[in-house]
Protein backbone atom coordinates (compact mmCIF):
# COMPACT_ATOMS: atom_id res chain seq x y z
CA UNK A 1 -4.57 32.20 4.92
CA UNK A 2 -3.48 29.52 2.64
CA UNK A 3 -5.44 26.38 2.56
CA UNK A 4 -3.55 22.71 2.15
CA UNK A 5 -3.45 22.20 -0.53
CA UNK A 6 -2.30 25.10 -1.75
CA UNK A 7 0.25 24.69 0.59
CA UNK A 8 1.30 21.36 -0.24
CA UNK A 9 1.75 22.34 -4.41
CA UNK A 10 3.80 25.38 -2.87
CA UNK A 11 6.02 23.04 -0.91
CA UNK A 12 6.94 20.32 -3.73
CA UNK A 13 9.11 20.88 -6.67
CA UNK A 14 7.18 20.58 -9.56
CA UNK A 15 7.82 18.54 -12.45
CA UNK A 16 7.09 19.83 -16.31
CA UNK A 17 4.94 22.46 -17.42
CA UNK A 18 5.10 25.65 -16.07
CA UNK A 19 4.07 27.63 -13.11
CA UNK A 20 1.10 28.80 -12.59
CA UNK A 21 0.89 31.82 -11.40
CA UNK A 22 -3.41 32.52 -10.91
CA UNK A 23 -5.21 36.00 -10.28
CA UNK A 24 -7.78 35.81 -7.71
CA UNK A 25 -11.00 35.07 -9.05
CA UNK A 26 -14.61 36.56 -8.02
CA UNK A 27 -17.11 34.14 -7.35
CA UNK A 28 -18.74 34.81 -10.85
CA UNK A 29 -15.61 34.65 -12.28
CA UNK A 30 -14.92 30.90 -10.82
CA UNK A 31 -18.16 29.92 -12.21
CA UNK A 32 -17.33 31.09 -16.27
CA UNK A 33 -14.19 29.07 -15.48
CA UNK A 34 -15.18 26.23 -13.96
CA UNK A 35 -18.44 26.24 -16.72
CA UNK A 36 -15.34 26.35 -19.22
CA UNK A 37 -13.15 23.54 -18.03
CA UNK A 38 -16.18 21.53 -17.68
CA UNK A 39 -17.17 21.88 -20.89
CA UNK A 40 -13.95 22.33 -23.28
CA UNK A 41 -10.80 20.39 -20.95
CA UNK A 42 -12.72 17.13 -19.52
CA UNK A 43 -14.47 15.99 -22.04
CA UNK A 44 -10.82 15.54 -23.35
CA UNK A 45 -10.51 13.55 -20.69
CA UNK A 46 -13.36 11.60 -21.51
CA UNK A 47 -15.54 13.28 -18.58
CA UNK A 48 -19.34 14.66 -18.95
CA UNK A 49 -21.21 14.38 -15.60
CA UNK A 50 -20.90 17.02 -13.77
CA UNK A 51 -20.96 14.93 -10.45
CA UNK A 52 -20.39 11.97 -11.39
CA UNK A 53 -17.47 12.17 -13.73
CA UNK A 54 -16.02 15.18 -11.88
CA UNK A 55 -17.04 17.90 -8.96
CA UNK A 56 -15.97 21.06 -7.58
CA UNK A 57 -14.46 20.80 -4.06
CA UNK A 58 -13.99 23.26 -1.43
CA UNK A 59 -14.94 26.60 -1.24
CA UNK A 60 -16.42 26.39 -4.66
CA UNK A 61 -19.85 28.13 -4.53
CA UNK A 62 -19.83 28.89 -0.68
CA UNK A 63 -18.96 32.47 -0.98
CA UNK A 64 -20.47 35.82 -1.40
CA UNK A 65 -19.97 36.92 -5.18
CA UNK A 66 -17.06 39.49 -4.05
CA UNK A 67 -15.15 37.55 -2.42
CA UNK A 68 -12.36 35.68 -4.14
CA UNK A 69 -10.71 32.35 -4.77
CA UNK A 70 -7.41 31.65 -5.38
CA UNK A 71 -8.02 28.69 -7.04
CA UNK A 72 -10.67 26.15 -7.97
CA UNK A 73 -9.90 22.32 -7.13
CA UNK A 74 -11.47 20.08 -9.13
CA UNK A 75 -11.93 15.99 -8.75
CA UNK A 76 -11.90 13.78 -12.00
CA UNK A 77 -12.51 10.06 -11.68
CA UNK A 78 -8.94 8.14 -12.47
CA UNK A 79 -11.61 4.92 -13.00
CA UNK A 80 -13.57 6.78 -16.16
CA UNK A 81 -10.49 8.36 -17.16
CA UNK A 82 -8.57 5.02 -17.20
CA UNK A 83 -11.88 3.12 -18.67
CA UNK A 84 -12.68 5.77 -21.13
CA UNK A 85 -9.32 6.15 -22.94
CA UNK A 86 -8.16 2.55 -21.92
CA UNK A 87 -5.38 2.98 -19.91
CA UNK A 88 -3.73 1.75 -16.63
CA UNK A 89 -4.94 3.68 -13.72
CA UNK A 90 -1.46 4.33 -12.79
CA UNK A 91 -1.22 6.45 -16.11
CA UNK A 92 -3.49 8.61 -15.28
CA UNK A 93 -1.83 11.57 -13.97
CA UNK A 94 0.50 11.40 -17.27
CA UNK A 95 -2.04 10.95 -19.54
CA UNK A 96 -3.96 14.34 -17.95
CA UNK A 97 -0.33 16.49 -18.65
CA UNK A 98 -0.04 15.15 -22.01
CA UNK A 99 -3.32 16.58 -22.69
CA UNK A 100 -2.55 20.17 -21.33
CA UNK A 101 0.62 19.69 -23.33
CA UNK A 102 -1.86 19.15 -26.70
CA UNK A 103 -4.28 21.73 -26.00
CA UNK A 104 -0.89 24.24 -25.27
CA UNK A 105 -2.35 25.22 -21.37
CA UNK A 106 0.45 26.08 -18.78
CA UNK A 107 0.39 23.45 -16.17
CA UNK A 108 2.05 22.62 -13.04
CA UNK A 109 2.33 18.57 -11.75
CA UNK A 110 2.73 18.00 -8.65
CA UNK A 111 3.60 14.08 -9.12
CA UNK A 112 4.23 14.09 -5.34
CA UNK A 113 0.49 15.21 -4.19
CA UNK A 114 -1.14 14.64 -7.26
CA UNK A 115 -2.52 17.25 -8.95
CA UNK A 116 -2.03 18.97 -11.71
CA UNK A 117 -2.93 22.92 -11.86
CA UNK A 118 -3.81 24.33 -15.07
CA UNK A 119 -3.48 28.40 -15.98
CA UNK A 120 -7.18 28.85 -17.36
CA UNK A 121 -8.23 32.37 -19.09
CA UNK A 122 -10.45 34.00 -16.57
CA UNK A 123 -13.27 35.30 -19.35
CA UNK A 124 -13.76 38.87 -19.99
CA UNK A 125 -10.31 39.69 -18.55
CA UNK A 126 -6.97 39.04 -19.63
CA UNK A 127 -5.75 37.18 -16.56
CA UNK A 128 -5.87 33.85 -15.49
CA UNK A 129 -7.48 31.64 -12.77
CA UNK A 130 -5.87 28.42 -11.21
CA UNK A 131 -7.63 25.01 -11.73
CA UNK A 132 -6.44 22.18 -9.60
CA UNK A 133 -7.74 18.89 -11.44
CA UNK A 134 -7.10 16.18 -8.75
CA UNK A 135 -7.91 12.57 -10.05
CA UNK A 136 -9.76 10.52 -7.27
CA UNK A 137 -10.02 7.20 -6.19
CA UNK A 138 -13.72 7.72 -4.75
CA UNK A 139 -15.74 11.24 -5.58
CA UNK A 140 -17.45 10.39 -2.51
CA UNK A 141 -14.33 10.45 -0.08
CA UNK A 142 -13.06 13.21 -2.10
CA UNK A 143 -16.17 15.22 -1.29
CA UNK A 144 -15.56 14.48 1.89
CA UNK A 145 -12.13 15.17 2.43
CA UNK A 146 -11.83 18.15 0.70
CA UNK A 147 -15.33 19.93 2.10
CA UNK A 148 -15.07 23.33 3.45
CA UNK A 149 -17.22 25.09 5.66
CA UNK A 150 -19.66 27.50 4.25
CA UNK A 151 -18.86 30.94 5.94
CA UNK A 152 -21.75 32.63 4.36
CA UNK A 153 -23.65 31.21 7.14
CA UNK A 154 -21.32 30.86 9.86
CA UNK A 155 -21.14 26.96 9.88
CA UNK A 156 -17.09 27.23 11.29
CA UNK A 157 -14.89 29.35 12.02
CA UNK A 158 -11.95 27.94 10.39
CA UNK A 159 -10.71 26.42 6.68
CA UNK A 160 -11.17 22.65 5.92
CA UNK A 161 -7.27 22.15 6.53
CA UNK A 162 -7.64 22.64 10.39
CA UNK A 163 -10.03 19.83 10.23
CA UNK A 164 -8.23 17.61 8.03
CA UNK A 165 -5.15 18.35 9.83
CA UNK A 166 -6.74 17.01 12.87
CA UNK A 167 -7.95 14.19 11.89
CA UNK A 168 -4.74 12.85 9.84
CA UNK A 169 -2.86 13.21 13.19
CA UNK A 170 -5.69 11.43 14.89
CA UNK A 171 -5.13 8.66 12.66
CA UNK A 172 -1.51 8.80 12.33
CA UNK A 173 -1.71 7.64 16.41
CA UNK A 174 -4.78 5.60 15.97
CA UNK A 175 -3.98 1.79 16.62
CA UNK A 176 -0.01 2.42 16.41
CA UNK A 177 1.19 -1.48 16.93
CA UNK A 178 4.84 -2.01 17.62
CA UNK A 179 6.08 -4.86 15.98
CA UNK A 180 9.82 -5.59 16.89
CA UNK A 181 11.97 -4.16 19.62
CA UNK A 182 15.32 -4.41 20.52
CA UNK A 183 16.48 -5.69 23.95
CA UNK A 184 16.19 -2.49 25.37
CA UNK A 185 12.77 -1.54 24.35
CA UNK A 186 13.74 0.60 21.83
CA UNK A 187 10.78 0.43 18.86
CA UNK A 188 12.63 -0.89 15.56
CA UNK A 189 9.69 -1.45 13.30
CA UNK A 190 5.69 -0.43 13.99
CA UNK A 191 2.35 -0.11 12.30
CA UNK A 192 0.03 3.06 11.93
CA UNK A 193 -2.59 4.64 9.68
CA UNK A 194 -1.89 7.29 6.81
CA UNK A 195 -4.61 9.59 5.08
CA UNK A 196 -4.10 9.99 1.48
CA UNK A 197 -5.88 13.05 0.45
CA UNK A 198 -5.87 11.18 -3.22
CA UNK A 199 -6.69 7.76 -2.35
CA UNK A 200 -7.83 7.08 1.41
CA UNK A 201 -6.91 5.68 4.30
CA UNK A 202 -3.80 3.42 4.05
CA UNK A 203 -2.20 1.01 6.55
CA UNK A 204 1.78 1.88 6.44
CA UNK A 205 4.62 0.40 8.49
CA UNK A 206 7.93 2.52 9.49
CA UNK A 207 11.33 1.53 10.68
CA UNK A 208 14.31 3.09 12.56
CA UNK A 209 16.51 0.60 11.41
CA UNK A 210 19.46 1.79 8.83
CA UNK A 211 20.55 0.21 5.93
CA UNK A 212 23.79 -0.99 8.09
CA UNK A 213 21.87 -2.06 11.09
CA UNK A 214 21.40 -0.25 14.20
CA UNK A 215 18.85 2.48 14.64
CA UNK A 216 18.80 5.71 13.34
CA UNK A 217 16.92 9.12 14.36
CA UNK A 218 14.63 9.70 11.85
CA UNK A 219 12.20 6.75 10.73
CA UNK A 220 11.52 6.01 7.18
CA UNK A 221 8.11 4.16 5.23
CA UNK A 222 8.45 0.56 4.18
CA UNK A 223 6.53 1.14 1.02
CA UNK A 224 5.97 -2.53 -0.40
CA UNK A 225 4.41 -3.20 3.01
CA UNK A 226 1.84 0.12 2.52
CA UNK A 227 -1.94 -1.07 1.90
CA UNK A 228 -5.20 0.89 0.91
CA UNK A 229 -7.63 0.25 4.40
CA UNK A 230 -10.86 2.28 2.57
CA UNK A 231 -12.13 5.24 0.96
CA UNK A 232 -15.23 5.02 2.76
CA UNK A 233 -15.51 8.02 5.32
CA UNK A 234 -18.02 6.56 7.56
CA UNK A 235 -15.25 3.69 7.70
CA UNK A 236 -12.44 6.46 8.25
CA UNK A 237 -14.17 8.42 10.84
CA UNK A 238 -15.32 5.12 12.95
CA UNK A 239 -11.72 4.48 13.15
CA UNK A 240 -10.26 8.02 14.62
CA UNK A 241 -13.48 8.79 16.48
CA UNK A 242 -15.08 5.48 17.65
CA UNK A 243 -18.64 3.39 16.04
CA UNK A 244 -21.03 5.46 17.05
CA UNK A 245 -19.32 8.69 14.90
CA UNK A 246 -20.72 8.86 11.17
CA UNK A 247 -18.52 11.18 8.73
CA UNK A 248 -21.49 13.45 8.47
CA UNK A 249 -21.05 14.82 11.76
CA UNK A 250 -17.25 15.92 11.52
CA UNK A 251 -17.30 18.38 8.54
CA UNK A 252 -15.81 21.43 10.19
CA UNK A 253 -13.11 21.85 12.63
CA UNK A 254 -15.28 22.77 16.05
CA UNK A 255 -17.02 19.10 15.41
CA UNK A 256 -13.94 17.11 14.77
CA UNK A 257 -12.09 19.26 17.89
CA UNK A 258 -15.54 18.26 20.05
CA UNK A 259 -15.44 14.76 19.86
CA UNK A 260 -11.65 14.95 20.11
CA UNK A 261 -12.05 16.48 23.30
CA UNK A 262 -14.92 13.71 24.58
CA UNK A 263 -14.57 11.15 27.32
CA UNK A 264 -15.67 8.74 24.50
CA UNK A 265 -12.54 9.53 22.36
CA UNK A 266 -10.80 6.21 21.54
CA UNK A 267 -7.17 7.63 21.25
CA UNK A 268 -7.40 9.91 24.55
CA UNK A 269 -3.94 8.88 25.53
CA UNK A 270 -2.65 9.84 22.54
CA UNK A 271 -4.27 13.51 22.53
CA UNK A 272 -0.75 15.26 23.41
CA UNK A 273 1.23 14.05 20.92
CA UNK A 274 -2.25 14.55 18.14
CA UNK A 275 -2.21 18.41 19.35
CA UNK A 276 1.57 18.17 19.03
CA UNK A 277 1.42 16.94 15.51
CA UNK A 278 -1.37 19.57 14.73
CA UNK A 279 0.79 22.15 15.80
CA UNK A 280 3.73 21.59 13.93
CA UNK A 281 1.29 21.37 10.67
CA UNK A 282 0.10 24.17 10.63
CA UNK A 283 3.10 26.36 11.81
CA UNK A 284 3.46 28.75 9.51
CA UNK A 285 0.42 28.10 7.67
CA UNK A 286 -2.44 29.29 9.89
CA UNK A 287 -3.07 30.65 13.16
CA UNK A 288 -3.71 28.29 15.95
CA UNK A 289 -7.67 27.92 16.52
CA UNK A 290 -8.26 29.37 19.91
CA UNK A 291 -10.06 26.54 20.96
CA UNK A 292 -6.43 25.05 20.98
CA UNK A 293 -5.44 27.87 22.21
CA UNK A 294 -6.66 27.95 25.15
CA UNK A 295 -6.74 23.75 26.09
CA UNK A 296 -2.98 23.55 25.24
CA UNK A 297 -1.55 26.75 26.23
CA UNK A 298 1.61 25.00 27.57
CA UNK A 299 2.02 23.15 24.39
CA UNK A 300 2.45 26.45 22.34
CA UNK A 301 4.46 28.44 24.89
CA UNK A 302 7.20 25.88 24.73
């Protein structure tokens, strides 16, 4: 089972470097490479704290030592990279593949997602292990965003993607506010949240109108309207799941799902089209979580 981001990098044309094409790594094996990257590629970057400069994410230390990773995601700070080799945050992402390119590592950018995955020698072997270095906003929402479940003691049943794909569709319904229709009713222009798995949650607005007039199918973002709302996950999960919800409470999938399915949920009317939405995100990804399974049956039969 693939997990998103993995996905994601899989789905977007990548631009420079090469692909990286990563063996499986045992959890020993993760740690010599992680302890590696931490200690001969970030400093490059200008990072040191292990932390606070840069963390693991995901499953990262949560398995048993025989089981294996495909790859190892890692967040750096764009702040201390930006303040430590004084440059613009936006040139970031560039200045990270100009430094694979110097050190000669095979890299993949994703410019789309934002992440660039290096090819790292796996020690003692002769393969190599994939390293996702994601530059963050906030460590603390990436920590958040990005946790997985630790099945060494049964805390979920399912990857952090069913959770996060939950909650972006929560979101993406969450407060939708039409603002102009035409004299039939039909929606021209509206409001709604986004969740940026690199930045946060952003306030976007979308339009059906073409570039001739008239309304068209498929809507499309009006970027210079698109605004950062917070990184702050207690602020992110108030918003999908109500006040009383802290971000502490909806780490796995079975949480988020529970107060989902709550007579307190603030989006309730919305919960068919958020199961919809979850549906046709992980199609092809990952099974459907029988919990779904068996509240929306007549969703996935037709």
């Amino acid at each position: 089972m693939k997990n998103l981001l993995t996905f994601l990098i899989e789905s977007f044309v990548t631009e420079g470097g090469h692909a990286v094409q990563g063996t499986p790594m045992t959890q020993p094996q993760a740690k010599a490479v992680y302890d590696e990257v931490s200690k001969q590629f970030l400093p490059k970057l200008g990072l040191t704290q292990d932390g606070v400069d840069f963390c693991a994410l995901g499953s990262f230390g949560k398995k048993a030592d025989d089981q294996t990773s495909g790859d190892i995601d890692i967040a750096v700070s764009l702040d201390e990279i930006a303040t430590r080799n004084h440059i613009a945050l936006d040139d970031v992402e560039d200045f990270i593949v100009d430094v694979c390119k110097k050190e000669g590592l095979k890299y993949t950018y994703g410019k789309g997602i934002h992440v660039v995955s290096l090819a790292w020698p796996i020690p003692g072997t002769d393969n190599y292990g994939q390293v996702d270095i994601m530059p963050s906003a906030s460590m603390d929402f990436s920590k958040w965003m990005y946790y997985a479940p630790d099945f060494r003691v049964a805390e979920s049943k399912y990857k952090g993607l069913y959770r996060n794909q939950l909650i972006m569709n929560i979101l993406k319904y969450a407060d939708q506010k039409v603002l102009r229709k035409t004299d039939n009713d039909e929606v021209i222009e509206y409001e709604r949240y986004a969740l940026r798995l690199h930045q946060g949650l952003a306030r976007t607005r979308r339009s059906f109108e073409g570039k001739r007039g008239g309304l068209i199918k498929t809507e499309h973002a009006l970027k210079e309207y698109e605004r950062l709302v917070t990184n702050v996950p207690d602020e992110i999960v108030k918003i999908a799941f109500g006040d009383r919800v802290k971000a502490n409470e909806v780490m796995t999938f079975e949480q988020a799902y529970k107060l989902f399915m709550s007579s307190d949920f603030p989006w309730k009317n919305n919960r068919e089209k958020i199961i919809q939405g979850l549906l046709k995100e992980i199609k092809g990804v990952a099974p459907v979580p029988s919990e779904v399974a068996d509240d929306w049956s007549e969703l996935i039969e037709n």
